[in-house]
C-alpha atoms as a PDB file:
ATOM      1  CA  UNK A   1      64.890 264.390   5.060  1.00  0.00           C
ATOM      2  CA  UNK A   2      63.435 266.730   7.960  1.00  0.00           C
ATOM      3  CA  UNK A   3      60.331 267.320   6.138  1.00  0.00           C
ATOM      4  CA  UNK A   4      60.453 263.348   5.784  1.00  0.00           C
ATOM      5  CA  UNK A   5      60.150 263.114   9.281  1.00  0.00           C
ATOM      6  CA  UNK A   6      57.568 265.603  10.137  1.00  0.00           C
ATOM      7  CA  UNK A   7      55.734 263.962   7.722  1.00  0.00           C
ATOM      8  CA  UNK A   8      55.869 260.565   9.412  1.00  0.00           C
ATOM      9  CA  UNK A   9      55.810 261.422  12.589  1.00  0.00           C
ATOM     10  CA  UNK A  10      52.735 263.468  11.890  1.00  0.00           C
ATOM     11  CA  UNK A  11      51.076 260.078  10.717  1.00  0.00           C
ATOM     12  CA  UNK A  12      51.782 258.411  13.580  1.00  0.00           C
ATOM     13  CA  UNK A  13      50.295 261.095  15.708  1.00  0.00           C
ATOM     14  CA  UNK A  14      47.296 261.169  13.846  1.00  0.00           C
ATOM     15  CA  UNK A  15      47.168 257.359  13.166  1.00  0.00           C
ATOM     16  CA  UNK A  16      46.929 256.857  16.873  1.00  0.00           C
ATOM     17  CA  UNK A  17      43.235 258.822  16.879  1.00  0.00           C
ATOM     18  CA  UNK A  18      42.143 256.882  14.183  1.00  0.00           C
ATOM     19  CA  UNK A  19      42.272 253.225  15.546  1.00  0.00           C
ATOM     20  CA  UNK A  20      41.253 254.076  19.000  1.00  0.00           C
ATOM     21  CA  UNK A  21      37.774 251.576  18.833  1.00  0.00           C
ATOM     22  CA  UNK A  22      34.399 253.670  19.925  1.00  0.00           C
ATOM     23  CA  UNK A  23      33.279 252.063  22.974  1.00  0.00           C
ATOM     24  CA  UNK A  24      29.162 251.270  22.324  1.00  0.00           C
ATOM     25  CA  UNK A  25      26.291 252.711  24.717  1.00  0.00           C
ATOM     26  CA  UNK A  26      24.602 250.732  27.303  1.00  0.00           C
ATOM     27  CA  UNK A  27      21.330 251.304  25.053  1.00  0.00           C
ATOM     28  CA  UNK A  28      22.914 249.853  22.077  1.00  0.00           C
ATOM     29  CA  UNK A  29      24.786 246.907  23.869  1.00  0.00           C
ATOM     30  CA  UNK A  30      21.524 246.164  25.586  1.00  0.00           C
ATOM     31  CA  UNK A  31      19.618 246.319  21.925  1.00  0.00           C
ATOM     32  CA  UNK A  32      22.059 244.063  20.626  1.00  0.00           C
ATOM     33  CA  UNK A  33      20.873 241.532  23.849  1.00  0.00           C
ATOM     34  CA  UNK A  34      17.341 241.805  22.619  1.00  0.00           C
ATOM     35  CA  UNK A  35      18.015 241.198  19.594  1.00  0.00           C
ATOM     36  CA  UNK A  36      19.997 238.050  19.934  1.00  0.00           C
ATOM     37  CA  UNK A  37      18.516 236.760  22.878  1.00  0.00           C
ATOM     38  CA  UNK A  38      15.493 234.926  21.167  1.00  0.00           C
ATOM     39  CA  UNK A  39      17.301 232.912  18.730  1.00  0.00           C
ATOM     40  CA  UNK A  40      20.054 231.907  21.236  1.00  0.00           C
ATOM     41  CA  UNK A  41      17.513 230.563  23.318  1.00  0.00           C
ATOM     42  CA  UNK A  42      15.918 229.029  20.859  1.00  0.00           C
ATOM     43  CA  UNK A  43      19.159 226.809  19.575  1.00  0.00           C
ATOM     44  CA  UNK A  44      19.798 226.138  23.637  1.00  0.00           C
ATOM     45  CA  UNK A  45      16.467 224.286  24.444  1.00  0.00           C
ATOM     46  CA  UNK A  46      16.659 222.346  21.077  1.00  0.00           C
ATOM     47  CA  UNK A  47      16.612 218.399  22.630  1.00  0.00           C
ATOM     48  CA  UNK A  48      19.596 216.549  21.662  1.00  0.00           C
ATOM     49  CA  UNK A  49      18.951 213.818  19.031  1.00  0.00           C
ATOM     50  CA  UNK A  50      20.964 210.510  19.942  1.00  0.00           C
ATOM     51  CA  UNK A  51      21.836 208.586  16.132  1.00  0.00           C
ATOM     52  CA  UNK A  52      23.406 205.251  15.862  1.00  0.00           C
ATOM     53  CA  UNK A  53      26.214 205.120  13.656  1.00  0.00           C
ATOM     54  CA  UNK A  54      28.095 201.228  11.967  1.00  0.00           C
ATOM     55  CA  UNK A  55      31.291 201.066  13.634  1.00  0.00           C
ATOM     56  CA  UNK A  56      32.076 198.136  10.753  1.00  0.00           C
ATOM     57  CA  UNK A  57      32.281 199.085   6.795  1.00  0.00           C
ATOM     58  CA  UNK A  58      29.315 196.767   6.250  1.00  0.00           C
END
């Protein structure tokens, strides 16, 4: 049972330091910006298109 429990409590420990998230660079968060900054811009200055739709079954 004591072995048990070192055991466990040892994974815990260590479990911690494994799902602590990396926080990313400034030079990799600002890459990520170029990279998605064309085609965002692209999809916001697309004109809206205005379509009439029947409002009856006919």
């Amino acid at each position: 049972m004591k072995k048990t429990l070192s055991v466990l409590l040892s994974l815990i420990a260590s479990s911690s330091a494994i799902a602590t998230p990396q926080r990313p660079s400034e030079a990799e968060i600002q890459g990520r910006n170029t990279y998605f900054i064309t085609p965002y811009k692209a999809i916001c200055n697309v004109d809206l298109q205005y379509q009439e739709t029947a409002n009856t079954a006919e």
